[in-house]
Protein backbone atom coordinates (compact mmCIF):
# COMPACT_ATOMS: atom_id res chain seq x y z
CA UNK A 1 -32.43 63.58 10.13
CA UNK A 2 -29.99 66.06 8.50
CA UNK A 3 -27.97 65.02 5.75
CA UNK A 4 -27.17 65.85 2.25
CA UNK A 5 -26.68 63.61 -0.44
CA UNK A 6 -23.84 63.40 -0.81
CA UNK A 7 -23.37 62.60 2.80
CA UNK A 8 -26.26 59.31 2.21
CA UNK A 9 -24.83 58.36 -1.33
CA UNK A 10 -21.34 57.43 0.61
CA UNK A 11 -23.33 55.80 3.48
CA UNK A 12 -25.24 53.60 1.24
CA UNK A 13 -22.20 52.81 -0.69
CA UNK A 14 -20.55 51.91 2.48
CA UNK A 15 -23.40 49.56 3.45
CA UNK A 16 -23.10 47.51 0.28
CA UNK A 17 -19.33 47.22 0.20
CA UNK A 18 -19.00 46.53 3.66
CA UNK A 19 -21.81 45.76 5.31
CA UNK A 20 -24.27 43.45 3.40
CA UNK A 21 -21.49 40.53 2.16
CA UNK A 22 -21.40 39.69 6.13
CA UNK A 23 -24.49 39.62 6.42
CA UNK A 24 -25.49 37.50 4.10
CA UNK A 25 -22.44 35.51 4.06
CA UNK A 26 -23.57 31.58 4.65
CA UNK A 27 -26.85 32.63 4.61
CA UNK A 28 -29.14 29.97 2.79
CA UNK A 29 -32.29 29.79 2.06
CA UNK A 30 -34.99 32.44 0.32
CA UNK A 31 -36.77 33.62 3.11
CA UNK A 32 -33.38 33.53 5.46
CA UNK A 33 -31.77 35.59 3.05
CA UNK A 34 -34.64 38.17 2.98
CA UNK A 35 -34.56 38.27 6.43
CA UNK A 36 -30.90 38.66 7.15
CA UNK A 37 -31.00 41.74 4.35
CA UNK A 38 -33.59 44.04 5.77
CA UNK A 39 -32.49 43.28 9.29
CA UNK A 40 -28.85 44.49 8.25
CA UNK A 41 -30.27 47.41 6.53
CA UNK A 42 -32.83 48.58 9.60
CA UNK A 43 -29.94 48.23 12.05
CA UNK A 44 -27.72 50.25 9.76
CA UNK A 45 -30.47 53.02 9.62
CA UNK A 46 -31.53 52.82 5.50
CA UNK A 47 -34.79 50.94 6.17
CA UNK A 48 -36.85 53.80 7.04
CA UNK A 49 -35.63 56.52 4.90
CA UNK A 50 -38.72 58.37 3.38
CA UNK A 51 -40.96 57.32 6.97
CA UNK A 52 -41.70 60.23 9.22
CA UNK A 53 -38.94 60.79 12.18
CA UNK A 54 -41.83 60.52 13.84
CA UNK A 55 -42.31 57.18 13.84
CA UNK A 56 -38.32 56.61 13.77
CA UNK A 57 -37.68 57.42 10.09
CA UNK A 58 -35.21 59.98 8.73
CA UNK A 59 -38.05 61.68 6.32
CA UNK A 60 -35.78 61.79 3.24
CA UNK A 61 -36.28 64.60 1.05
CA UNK A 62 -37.35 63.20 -3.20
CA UNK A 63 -33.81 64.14 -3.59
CA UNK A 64 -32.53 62.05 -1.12
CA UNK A 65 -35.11 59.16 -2.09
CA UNK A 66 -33.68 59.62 -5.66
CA UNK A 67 -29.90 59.15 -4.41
CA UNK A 68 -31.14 55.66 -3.25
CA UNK A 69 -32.83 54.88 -6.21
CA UNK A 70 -29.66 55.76 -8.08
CA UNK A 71 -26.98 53.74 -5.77
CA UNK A 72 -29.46 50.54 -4.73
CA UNK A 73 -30.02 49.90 -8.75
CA UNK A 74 -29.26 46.50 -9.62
CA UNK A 75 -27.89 45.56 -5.73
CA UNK A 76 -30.74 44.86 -3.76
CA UNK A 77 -30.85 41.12 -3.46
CA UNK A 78 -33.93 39.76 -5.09
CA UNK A 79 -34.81 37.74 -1.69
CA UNK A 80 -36.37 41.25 -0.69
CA UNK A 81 -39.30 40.06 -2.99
CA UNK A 82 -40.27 38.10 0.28
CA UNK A 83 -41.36 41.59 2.27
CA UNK A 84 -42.81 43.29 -1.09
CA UNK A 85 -46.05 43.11 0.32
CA UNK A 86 -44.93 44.19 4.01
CA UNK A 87 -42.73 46.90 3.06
CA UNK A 88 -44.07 48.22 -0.24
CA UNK A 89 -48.07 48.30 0.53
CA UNK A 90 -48.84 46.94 3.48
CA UNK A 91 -46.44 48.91 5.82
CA UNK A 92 -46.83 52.62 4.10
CA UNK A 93 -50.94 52.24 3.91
CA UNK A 94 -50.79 51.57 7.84
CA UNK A 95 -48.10 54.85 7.75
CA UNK A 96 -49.82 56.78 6.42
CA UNK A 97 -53.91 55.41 7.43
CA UNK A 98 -53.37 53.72 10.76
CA UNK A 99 -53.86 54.36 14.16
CA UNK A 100 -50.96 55.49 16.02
CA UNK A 101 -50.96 52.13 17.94
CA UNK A 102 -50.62 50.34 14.63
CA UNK A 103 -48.13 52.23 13.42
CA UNK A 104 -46.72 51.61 16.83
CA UNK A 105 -46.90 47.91 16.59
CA UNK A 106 -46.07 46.84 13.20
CA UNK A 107 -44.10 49.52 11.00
CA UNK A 108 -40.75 48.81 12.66
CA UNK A 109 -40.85 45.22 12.78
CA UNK A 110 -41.92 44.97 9.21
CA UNK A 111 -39.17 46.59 8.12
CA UNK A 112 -37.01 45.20 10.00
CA UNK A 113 -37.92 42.07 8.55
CA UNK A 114 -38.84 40.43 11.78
CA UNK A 115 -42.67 39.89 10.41
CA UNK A 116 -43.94 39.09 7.09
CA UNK A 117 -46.78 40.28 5.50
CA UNK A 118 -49.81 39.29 2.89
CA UNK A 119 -52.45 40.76 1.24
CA UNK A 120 -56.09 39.51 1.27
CA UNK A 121 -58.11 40.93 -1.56
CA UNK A 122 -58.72 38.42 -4.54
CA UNK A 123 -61.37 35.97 -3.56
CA UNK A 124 -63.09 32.91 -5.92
CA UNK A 125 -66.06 35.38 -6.53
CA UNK A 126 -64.71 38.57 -6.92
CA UNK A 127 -61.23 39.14 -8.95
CA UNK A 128 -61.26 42.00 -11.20
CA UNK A 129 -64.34 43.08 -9.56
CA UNK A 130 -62.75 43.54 -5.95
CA UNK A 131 -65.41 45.29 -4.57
CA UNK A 132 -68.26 42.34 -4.87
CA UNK A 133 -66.18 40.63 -2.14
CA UNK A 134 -67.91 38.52 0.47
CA UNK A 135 -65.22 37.80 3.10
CA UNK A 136 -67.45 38.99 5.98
CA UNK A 137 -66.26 41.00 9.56
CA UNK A 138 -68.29 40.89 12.37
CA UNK A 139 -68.05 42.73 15.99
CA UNK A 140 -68.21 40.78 18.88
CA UNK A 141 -67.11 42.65 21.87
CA UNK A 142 -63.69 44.05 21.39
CA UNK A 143 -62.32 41.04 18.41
CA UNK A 144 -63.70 41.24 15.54
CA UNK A 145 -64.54 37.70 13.41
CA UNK A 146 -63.79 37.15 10.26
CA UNK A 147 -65.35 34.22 8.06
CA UNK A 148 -65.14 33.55 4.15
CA UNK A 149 -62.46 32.58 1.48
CA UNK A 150 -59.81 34.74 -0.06
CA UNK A 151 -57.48 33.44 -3.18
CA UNK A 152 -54.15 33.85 -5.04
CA UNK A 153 -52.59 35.22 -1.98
CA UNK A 154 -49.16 35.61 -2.59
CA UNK A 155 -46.64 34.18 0.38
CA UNK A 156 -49.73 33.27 2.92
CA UNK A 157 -47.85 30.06 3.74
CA UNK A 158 -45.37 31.96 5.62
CA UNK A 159 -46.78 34.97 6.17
CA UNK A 160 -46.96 36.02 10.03
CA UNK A 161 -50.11 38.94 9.06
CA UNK A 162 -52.08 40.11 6.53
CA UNK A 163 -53.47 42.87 5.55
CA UNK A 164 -57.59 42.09 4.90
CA UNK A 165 -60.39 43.59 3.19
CA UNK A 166 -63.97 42.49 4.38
CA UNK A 167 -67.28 43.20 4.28
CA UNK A 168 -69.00 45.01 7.59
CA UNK A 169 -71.78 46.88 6.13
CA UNK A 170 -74.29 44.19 3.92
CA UNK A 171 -77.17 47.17 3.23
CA UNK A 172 -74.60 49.50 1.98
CA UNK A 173 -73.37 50.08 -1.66
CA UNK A 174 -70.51 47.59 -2.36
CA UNK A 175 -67.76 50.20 -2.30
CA UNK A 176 -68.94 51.88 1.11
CA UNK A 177 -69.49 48.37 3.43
CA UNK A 178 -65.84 47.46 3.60
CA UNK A 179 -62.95 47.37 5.93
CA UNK A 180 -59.46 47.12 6.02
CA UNK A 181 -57.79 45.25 8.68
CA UNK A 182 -54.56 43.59 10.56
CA UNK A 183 -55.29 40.07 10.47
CA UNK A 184 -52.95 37.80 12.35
CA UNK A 185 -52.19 34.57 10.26
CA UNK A 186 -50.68 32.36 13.15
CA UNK A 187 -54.43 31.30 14.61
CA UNK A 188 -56.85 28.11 14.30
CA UNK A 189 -59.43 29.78 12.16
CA UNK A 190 -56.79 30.18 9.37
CA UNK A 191 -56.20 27.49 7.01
CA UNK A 192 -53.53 28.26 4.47
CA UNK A 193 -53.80 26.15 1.61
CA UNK A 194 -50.83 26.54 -1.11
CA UNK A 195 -51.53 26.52 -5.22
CA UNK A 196 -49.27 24.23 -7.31
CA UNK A 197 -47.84 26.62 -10.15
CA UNK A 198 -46.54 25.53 -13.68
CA UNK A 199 -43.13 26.31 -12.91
CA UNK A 200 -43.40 24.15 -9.16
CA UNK A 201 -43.43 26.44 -7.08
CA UNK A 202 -46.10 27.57 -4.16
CA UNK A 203 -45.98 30.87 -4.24
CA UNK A 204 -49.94 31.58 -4.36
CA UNK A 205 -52.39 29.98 -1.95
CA UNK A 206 -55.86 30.18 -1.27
CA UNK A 207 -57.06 30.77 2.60
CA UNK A 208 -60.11 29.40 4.41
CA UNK A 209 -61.02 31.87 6.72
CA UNK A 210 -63.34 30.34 9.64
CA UNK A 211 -64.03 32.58 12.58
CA UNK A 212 -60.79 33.55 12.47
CA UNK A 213 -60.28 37.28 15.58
CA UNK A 214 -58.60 40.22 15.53
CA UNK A 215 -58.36 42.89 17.92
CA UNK A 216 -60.95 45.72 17.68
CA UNK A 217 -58.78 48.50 17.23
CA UNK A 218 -56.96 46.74 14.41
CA UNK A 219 -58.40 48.37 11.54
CA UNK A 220 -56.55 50.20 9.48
CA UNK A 221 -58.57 53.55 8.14
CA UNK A 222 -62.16 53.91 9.40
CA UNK A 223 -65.16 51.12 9.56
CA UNK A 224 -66.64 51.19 6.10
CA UNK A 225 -64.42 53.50 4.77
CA UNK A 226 -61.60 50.49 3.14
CA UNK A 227 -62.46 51.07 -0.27
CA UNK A 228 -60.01 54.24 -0.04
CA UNK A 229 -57.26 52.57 2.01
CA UNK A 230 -57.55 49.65 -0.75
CA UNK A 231 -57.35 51.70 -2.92
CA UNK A 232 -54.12 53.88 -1.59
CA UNK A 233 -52.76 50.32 -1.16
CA UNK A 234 -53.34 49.41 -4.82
CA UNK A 235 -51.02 52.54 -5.89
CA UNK A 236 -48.16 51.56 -3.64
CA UNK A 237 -48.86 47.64 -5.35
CA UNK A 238 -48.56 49.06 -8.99
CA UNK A 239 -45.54 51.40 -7.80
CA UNK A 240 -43.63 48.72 -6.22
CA UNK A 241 -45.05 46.11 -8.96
CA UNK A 242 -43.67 48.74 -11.33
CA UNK A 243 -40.36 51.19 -11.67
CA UNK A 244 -39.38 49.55 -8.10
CA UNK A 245 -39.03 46.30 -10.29
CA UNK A 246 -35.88 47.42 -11.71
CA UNK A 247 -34.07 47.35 -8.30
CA UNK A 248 -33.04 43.91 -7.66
CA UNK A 249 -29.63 42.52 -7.87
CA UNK A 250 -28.91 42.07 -11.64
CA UNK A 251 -26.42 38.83 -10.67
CA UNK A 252 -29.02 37.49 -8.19
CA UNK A 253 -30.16 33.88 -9.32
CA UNK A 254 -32.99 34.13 -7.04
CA UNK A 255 -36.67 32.08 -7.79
CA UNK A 256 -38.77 34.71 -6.45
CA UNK A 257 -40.99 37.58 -7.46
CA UNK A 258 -42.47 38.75 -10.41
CA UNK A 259 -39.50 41.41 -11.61
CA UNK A 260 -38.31 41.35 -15.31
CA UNK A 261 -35.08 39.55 -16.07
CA UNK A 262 -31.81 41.92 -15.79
CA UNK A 263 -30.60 42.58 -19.66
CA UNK A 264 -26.73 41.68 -17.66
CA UNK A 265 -28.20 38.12 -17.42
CA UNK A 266 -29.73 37.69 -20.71
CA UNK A 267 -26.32 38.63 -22.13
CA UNK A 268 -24.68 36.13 -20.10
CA UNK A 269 -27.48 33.46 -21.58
CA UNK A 270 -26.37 34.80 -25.22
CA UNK A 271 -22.81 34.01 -24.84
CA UNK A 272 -23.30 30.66 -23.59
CA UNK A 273 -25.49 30.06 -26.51
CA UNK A 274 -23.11 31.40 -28.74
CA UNK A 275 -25.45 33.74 -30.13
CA UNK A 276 -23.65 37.30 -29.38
CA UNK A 277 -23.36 38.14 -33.26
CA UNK A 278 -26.38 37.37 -34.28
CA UNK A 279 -28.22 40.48 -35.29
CA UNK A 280 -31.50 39.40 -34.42
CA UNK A 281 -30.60 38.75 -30.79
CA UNK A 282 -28.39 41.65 -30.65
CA UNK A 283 -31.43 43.98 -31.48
CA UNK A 284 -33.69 42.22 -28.77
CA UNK A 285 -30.88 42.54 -26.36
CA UNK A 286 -31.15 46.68 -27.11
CA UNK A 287 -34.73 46.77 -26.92
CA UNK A 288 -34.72 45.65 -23.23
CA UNK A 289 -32.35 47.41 -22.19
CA UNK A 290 -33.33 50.51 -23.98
CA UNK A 291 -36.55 49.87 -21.49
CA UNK A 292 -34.78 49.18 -18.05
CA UNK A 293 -33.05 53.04 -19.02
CA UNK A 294 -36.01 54.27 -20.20
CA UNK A 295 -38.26 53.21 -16.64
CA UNK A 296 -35.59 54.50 -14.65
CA UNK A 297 -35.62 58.33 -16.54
CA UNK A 298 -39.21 58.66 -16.09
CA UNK A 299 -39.43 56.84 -12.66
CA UNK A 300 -37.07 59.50 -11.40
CA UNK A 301 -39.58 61.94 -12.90
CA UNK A 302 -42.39 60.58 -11.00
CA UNK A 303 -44.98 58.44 -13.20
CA UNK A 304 -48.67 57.21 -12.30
CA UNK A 305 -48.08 53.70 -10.91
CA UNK A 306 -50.46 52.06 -13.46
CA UNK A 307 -47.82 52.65 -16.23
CA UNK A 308 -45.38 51.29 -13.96
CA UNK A 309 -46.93 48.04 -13.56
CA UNK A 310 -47.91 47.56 -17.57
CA UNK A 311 -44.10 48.89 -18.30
CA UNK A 312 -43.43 45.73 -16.35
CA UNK A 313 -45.63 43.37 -17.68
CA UNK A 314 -44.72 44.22 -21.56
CA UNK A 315 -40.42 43.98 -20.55
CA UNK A 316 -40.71 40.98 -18.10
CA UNK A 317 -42.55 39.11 -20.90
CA UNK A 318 -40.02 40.48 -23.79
CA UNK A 319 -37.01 39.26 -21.87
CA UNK A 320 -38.72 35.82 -20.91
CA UNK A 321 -39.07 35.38 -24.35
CA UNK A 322 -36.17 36.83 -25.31
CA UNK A 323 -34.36 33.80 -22.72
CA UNK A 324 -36.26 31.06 -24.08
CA UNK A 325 -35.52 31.91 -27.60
CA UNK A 326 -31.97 31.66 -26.53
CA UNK A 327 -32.81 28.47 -24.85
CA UNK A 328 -34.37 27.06 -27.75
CA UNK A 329 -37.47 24.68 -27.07
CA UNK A 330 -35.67 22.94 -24.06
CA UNK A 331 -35.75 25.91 -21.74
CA UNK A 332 -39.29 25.46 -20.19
CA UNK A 333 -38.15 21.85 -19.71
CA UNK A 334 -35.15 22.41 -17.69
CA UNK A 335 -35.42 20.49 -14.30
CA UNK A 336 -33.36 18.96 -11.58
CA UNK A 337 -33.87 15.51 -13.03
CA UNK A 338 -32.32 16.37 -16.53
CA UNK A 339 -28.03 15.71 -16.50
CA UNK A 340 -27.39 16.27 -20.06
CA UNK A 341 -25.06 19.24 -20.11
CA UNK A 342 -27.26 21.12 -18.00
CA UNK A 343 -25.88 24.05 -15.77
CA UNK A 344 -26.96 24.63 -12.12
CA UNK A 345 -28.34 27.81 -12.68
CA UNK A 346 -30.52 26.78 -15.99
CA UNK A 347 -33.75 26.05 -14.17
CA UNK A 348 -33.24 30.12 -12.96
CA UNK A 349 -34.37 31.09 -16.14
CA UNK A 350 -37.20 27.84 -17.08
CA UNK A 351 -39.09 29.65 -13.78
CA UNK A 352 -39.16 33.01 -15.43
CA UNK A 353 -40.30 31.71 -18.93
CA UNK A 354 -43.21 29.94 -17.49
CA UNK A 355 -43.49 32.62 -14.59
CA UNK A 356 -43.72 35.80 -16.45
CA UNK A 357 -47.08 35.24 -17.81
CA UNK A 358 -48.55 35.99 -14.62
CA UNK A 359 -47.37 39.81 -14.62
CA UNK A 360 -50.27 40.69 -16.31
CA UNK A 361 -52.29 39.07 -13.78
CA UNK A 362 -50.93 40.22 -10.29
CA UNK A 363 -51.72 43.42 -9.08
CA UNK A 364 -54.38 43.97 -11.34
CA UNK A 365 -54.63 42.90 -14.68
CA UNK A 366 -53.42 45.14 -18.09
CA UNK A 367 -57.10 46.16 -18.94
CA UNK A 368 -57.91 46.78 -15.38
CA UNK A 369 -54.61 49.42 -15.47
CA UNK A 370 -55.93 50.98 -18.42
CA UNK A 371 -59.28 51.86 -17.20
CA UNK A 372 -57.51 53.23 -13.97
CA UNK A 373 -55.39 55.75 -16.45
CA UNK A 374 -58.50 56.23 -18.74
CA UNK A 375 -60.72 57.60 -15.14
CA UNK A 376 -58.16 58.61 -13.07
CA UNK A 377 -55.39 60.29 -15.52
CA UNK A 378 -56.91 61.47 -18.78
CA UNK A 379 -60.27 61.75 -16.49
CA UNK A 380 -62.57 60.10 -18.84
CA UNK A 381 -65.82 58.65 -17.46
CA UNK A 382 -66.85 55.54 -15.60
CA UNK A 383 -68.53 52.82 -17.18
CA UNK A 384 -72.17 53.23 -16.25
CA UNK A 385 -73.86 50.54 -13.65
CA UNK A 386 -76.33 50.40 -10.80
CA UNK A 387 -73.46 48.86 -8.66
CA UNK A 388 -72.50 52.48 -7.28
CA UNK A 389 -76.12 53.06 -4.95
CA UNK A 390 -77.43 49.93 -4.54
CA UNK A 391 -77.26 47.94 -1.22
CA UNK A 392 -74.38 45.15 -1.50
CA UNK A 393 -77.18 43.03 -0.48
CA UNK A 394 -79.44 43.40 -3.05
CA UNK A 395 -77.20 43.16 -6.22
CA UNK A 396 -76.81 39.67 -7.57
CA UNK A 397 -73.41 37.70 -7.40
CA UNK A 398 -71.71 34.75 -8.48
């Protein structure tokens, strides 16, 4: 679609100022919320901007793409965490991987924010070293059944699909017998089981997978060939995990996702704890925000998503620390059944403090990011191993 951008700077504007407050006006509830944002901003034509017009998109020049980075900053409302896996690297690995029928099916509705996604990688067996999974895929006929265990699935308790990596090939080297596939969640051989977290909340879960179908044509990428789609997946992970981290709302209170706390709300914290002179706190405060300026300069240049993600792990736990030093020892322990002076929005900021920890966890851990930039960006060499030709089947596992 033609435009310049100017042309989409004044449209996106428009959305914001006029649009979104409607549609979000008495709208309650995380996963409401998330829904009624992404539906307003499909129907007003900014949900597809960098897809193909081929598959309805507008195919938004970097330029353009950079105009939305540039406007959206700070006003996307952190509900959109709910479709991060859908729309940031589940949707754009079936774009640009799957069958036209897939792409068909699912890329419109995802971003529309009709479906929601998850991602099946991690399993009890195989973390770091994804490709040792045993989740196995048979064909029968024209379904395909899938039995085994996967773990730390982010949103699986209201996830409507996932996207799945199993094993089809047991004789083949571990990184050439898997598949990636469309799983649909809402079935009897899918048991969604959530994980208690420190801070309270579900937002992990491990699923029991027990000859649980899928259509045969619902694989994304070629039979045996998934190592490369999970792979492609993983960049759009540490990208969105990354500089796309910085775009939520800086005034949303929102308990969800893994994104850094907004400087604008750690100054807020520091004037209601009195602490705006101090020069101690006034130096931390200019540290993180020296680092949301800095991401944004160098996303706009185009970075490798692995420094992305570890930029986000070292600010989100700097400004989580930064909030509970501000807090003082009581801010992990804020709750809804504490009334002493306590402020409605306090136990906002208790979730990141005990949250953050995990950003160095999800998506692939900080050593596992470094290797990635060792190999694949200064091109240094693999660690040697006998994992690379032998049969999956023959190598020994947990």
């Amino acid at each position: 679609m033609s435009t310049t951008p100017e042309t989409l700077r004044a449209e996106i504007e428009t959305f914001f100022d006029d649009v979104l407050p409607g549609a979000l006006d008495g709208v309650t509830g995380t996963v409401n919320r998330g829904k009624a944002w992404r539906s307003a901003l499909f129907d007003h034509g900014l949900a597809m901007l960098e897809y193909p017009e081929d598959v309805g998109g507008r195919g938004a020049s970097k330029a353009e793409m950079q105009v939305w980075r540039e406007t959206t900053r700070g006003r996307i409302p952190r509900e959109d965490s709910v479709f991060g896996i859908g729309v940031g690297m589940a949707l754009p690995t079936v774009r640009d991987h799957g069958s036209e029928e897939l792409r068909e099916r699912f890329i419109k509705p995802g971003l529309r924010g009709d479906e929601i996604w998850c991602q099946m990688y991690s399993e009890p067996g195989s973390g770091s070293d994804l490709a040792s999974l045993t989740t196995r895929a048979d064909l029968d006929g024209d379904e395909w059944i899938v039995t085994g265990q996967k773990v730390w699935t982010s949103g699986a308790h209201h996830a409507d699909y996932a996207i799945l990596l199993a094993r089809t090939d047991w004789d083949a080297p571990k990184h050439r017998g898997i598949t990636m596939f469309v799983l649909p969640m809402d079935q009897p051989g899918v048991e969604v089981r959530p994980l208690v977290q420190m801070t309270g909340i579900s937002e992990f879960n491990e699923v029991f997978l027990s000859e649980a179908r899928l259509p045969r044509s619902w694989v994304v990428g070629e039979v045996n060939g998934g190592w490369a789609t999970a792979v492609a997946l993983l960049g759009h992970e540490r990208q969105q995990t990354g500089a796309k981290s910085m775009s939520g709302a800086s005034h949303s209170r929102s308990k969800a996702g893994r994104s850094p706390i907004p400087v604008a709300q750690l100054r807020e914290l520091a004037e209601r704890a009195g602490r705006t002179d101090d020069p101690v706190v006034r130096q931390d405060l200019a540290r993180l925000h020296s680092g949301e300026q800095i991401v944004k300069w160098i996303g706009a240049r185009g970075i490798h998503p692995s420094i992305g993600k570890l930029w986000r792990t070292k600010q989100g736990r700097a400004a989580a620390d930064v909030a509970a030093a501000l807090a003082f020892p009581g801010g992990p322990a804020w709750g809804a059944d504490l009334d002493v002076d306590r402020n409605e929005e306090d136990d906002y900021f208790a979730y990141h403090i005990l949250n953050c920890r995990g950003m160095s966890l999800g998506g692939g851990t900080d050593e596992i990011q470094r290797n990635t930039l060792g190999e694949r960006a200064l091109g240094l060499p693999r660690e040697p191993g006998p994992d690379r030709s032998t049969p999956f089947s023959d190598l020994p596992r947990n």
